[in-house]
N, C-alpha and C. Protein backbone atom coordinates (compact mmCIF):
# COMPACT_ATOMS: atom_id res chain seq x y z
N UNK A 1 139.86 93.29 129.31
CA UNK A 1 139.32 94.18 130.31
C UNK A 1 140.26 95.37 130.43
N UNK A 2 139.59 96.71 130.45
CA UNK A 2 140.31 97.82 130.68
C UNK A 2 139.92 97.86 131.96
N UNK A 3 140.75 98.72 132.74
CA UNK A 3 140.67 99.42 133.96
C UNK A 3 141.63 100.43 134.63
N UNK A 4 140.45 102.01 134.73
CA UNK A 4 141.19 103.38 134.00
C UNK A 4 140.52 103.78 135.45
N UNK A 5 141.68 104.27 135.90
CA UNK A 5 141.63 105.03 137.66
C UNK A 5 140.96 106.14 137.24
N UNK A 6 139.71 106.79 138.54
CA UNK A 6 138.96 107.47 138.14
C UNK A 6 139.59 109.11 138.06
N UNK A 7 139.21 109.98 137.42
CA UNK A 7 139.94 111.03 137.27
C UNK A 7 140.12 111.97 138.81
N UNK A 8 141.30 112.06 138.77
CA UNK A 8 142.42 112.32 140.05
C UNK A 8 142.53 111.82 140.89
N UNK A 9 141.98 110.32 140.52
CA UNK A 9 142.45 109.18 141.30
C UNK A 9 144.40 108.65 141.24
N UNK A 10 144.39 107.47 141.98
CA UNK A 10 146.18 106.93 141.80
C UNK A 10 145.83 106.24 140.88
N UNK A 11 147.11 106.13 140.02
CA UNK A 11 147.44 105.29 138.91
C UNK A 11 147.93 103.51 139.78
N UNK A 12 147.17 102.62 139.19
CA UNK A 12 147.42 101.27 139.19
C UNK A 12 149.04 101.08 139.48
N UNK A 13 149.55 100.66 140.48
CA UNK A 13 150.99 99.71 140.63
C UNK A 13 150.92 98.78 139.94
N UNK A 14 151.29 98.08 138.76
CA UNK A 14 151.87 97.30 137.73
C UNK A 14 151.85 95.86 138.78
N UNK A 15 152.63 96.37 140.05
CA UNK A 15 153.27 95.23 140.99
C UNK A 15 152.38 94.95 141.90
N UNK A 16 151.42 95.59 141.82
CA UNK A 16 150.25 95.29 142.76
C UNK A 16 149.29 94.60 141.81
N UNK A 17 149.19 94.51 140.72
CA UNK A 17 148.08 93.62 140.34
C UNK A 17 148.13 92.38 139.71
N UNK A 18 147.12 91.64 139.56
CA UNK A 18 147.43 90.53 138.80
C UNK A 18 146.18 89.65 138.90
N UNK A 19 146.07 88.90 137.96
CA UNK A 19 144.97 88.11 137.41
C UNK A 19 144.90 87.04 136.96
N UNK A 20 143.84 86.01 136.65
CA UNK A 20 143.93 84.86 136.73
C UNK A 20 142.27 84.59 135.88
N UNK A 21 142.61 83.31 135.67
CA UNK A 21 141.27 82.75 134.16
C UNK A 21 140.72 81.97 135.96
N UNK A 22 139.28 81.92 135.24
CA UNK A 22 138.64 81.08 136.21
C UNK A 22 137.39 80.28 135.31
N UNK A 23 137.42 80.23 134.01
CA UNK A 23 136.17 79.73 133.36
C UNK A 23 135.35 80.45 133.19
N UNK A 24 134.46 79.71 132.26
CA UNK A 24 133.44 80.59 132.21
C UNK A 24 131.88 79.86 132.36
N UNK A 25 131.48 80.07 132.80
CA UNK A 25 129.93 79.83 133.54
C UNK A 25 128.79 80.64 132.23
N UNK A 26 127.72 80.26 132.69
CA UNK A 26 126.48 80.86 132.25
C UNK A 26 125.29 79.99 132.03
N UNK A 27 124.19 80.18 131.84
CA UNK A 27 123.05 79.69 131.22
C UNK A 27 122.32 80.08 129.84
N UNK A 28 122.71 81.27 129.53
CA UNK A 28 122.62 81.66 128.23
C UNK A 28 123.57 82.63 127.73
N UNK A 29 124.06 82.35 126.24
CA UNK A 29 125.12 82.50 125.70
C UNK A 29 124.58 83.46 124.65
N UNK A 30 125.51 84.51 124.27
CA UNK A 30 124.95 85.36 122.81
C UNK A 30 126.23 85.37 122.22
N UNK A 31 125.96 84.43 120.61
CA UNK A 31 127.08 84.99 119.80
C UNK A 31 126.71 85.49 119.27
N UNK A 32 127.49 86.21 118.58
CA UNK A 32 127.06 88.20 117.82
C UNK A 32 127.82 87.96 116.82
N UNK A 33 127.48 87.89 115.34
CA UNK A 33 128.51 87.70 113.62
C UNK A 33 129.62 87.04 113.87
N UNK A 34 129.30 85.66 114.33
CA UNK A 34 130.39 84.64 113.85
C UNK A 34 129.66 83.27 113.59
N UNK A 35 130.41 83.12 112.43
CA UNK A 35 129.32 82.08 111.19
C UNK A 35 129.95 80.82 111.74
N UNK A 36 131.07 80.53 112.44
CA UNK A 36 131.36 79.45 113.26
C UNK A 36 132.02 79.33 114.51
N UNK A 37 131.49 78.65 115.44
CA UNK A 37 132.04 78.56 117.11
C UNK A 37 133.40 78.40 116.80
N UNK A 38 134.19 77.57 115.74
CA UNK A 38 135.52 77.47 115.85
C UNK A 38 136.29 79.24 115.60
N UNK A 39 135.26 80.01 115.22
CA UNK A 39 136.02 81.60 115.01
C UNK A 39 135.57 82.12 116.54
N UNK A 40 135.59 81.54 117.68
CA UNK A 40 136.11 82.10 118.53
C UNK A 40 136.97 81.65 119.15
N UNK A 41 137.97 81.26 118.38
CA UNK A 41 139.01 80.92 118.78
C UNK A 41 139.37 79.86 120.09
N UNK A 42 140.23 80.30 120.81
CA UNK A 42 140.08 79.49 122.70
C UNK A 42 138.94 80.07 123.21
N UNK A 43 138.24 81.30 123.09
CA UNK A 43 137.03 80.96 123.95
C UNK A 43 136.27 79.85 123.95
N UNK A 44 136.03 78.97 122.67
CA UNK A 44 135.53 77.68 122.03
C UNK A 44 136.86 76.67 122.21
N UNK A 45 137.74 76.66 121.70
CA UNK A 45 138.84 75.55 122.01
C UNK A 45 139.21 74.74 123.51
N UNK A 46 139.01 75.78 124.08
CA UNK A 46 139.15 75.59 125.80
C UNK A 46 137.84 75.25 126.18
N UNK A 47 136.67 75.84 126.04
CA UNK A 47 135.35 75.42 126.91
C UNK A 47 134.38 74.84 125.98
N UNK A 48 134.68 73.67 124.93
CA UNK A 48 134.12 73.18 123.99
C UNK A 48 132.41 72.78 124.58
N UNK A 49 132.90 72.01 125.69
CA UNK A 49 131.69 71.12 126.05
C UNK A 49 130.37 72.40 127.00
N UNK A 50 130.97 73.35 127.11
CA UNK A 50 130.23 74.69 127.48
C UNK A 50 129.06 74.92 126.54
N UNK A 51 129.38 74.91 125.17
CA UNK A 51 128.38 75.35 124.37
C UNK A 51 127.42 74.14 123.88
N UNK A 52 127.43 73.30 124.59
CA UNK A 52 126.41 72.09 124.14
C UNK A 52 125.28 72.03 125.70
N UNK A 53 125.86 72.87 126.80
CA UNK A 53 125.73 72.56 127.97
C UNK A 53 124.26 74.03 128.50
N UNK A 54 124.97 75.18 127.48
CA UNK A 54 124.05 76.68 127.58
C UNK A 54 122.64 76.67 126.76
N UNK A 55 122.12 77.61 126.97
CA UNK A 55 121.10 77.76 125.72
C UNK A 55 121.55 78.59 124.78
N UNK A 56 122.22 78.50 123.92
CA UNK A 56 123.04 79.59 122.99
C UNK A 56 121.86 80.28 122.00
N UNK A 57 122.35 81.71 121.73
CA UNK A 57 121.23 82.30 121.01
C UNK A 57 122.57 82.72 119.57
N UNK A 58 122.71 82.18 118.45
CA UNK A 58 123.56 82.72 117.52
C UNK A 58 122.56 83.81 116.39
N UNK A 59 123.43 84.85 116.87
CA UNK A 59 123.03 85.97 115.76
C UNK A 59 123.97 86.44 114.68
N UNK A 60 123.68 86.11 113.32
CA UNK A 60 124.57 86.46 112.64
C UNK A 60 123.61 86.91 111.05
N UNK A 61 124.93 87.08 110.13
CA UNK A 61 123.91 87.58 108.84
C UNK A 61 124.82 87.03 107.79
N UNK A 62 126.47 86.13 108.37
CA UNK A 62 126.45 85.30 107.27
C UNK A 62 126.30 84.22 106.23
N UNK A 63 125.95 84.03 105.22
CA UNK A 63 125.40 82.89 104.37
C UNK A 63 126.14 81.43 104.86
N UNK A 64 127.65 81.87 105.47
CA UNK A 64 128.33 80.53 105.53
C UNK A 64 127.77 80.08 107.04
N UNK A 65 127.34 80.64 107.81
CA UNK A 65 126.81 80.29 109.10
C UNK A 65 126.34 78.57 109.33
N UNK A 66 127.01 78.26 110.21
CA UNK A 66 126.73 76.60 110.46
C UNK A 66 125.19 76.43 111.21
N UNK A 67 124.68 77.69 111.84
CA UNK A 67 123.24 77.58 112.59
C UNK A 67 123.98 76.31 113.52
N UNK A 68 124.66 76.74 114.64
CA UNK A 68 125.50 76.29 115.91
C UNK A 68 124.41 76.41 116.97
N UNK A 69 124.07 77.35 116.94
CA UNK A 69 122.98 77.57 118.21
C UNK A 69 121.66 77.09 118.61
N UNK A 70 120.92 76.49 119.89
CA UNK A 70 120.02 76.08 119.73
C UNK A 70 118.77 76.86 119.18
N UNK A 71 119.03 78.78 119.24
CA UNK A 71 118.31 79.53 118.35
C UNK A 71 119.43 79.94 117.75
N UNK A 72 118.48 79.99 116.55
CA UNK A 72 119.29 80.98 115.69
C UNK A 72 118.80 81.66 115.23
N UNK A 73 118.90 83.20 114.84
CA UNK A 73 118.66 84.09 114.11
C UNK A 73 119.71 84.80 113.49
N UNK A 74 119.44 84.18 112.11
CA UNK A 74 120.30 84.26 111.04
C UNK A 74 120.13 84.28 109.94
N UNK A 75 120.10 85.82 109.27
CA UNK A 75 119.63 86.22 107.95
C UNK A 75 120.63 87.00 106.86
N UNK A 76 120.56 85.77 106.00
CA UNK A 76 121.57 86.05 105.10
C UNK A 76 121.06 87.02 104.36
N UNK A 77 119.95 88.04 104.24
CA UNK A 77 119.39 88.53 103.51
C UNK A 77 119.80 90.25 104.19
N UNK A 78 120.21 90.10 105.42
CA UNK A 78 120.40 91.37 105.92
C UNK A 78 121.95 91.90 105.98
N UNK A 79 122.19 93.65 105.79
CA UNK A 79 123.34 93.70 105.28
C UNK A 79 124.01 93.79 106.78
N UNK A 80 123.78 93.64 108.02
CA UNK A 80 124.67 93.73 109.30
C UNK A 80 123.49 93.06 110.40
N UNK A 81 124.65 92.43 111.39
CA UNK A 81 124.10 92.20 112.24
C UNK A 81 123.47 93.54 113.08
N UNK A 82 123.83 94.45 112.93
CA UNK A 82 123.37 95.93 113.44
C UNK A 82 121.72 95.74 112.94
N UNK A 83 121.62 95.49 111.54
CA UNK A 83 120.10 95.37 111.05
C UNK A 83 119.09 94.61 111.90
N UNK A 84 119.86 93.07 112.11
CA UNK A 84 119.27 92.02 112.48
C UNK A 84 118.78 92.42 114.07
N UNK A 85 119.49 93.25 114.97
CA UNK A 85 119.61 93.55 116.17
C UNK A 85 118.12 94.36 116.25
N UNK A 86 118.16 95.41 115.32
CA UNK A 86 117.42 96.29 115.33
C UNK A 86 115.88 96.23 115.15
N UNK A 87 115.78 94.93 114.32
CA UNK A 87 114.30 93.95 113.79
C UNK A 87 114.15 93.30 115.09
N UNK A 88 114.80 92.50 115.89
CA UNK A 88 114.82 92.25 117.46
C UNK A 88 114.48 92.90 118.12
N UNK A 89 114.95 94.29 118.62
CA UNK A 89 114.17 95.36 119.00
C UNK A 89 112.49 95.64 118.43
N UNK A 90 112.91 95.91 117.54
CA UNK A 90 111.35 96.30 116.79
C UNK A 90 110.42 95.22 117.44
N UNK A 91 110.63 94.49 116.79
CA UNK A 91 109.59 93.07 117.23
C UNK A 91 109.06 92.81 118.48
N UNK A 92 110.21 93.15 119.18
CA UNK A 92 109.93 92.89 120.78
C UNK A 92 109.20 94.09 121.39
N UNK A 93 108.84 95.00 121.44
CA UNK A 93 108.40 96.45 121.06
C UNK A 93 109.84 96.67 122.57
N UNK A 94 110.94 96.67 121.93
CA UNK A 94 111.43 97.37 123.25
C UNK A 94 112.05 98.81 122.51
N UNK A 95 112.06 99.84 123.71
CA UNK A 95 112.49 101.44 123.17
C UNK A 95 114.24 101.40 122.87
N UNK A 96 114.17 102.31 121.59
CA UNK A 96 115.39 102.62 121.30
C UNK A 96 115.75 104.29 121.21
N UNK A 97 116.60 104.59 122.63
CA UNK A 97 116.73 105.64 122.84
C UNK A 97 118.06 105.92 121.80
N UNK A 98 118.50 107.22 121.71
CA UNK A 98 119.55 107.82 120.95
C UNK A 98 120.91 106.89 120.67
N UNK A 99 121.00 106.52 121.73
CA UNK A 99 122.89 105.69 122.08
C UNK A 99 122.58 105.00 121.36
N UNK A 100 121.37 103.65 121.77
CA UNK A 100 120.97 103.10 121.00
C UNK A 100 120.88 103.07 119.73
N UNK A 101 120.17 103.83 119.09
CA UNK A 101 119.57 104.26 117.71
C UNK A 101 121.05 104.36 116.89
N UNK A 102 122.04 105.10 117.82
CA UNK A 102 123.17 105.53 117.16
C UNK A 102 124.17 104.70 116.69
N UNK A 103 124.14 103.83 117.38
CA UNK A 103 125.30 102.56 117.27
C UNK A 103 124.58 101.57 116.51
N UNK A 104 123.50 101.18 116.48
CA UNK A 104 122.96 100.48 115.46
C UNK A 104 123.02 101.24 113.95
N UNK A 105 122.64 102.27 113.94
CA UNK A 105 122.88 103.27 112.69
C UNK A 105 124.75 102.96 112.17
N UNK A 106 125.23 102.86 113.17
CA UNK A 106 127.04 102.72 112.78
C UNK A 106 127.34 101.26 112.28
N UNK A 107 126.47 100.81 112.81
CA UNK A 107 127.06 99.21 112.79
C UNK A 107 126.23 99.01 111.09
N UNK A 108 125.19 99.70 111.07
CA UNK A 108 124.57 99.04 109.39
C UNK A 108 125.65 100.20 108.34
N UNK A 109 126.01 101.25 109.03
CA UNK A 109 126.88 102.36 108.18
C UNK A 109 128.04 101.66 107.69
N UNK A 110 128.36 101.25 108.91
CA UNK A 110 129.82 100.55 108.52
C UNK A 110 130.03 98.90 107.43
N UNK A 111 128.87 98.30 107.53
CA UNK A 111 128.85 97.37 106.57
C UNK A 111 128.54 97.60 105.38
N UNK A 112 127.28 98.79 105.46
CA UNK A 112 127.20 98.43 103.73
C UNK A 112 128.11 100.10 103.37
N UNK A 113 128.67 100.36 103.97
CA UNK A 113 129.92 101.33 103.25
C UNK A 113 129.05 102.52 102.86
């Protein structure tokens, strides 16, 4: 988590803050290009019994993918999850304004080079 004082606001006291883990909760889960729950590291190591407990939706596009999730959408045939995102959209007829359009355009730019 970032957190950036608003412009000509005060800068954060170091000695005034501080933070603390409290778990993590939910009812539905999105993993986004990771072909196994153990590649998230302690988010998975620590709240193992979490992901048997959510409705997990795993989205990914690699071949080694374990299909972890109770959905999965996962196509080894597509060159980014940016692609896969974007067929989701389509399908669903939901609108893809510019930001949108743009960062999906980066995310398939950046995989297939």
């Amino acid at each position: 988590m970032v957190i950036q004082p608003q412009a000509g606001g005060q800068p954060l006291d170091p000695e005034r803050v501080s933070f603390s883990y409290s778990g993590i909760k939910g009812d539905l889960f999105f993993v986004v290009g990771t072909p196994d729950l153990k590649d998230l590291g302690s988010l998975y190591a620590q709240e193992r019994n979490l992901y048997t407990e959510v409705l997990l939706v795993n989205i990914d596009h690699h071949a080694e993918n374990t299909r972890y999730g109770r959905i999965n959408l996962v196509n080894s045939q597509s060159s980014s999850v940016s692609e896969i995102v974007a067929l989701i959209l389509q399908n669903l007829g939901l609108p893809l304004d510019s930001d949108i359009a743009t960062n999906l355009l980066t995310g398939i730019t950046s995989a297939t080079n």
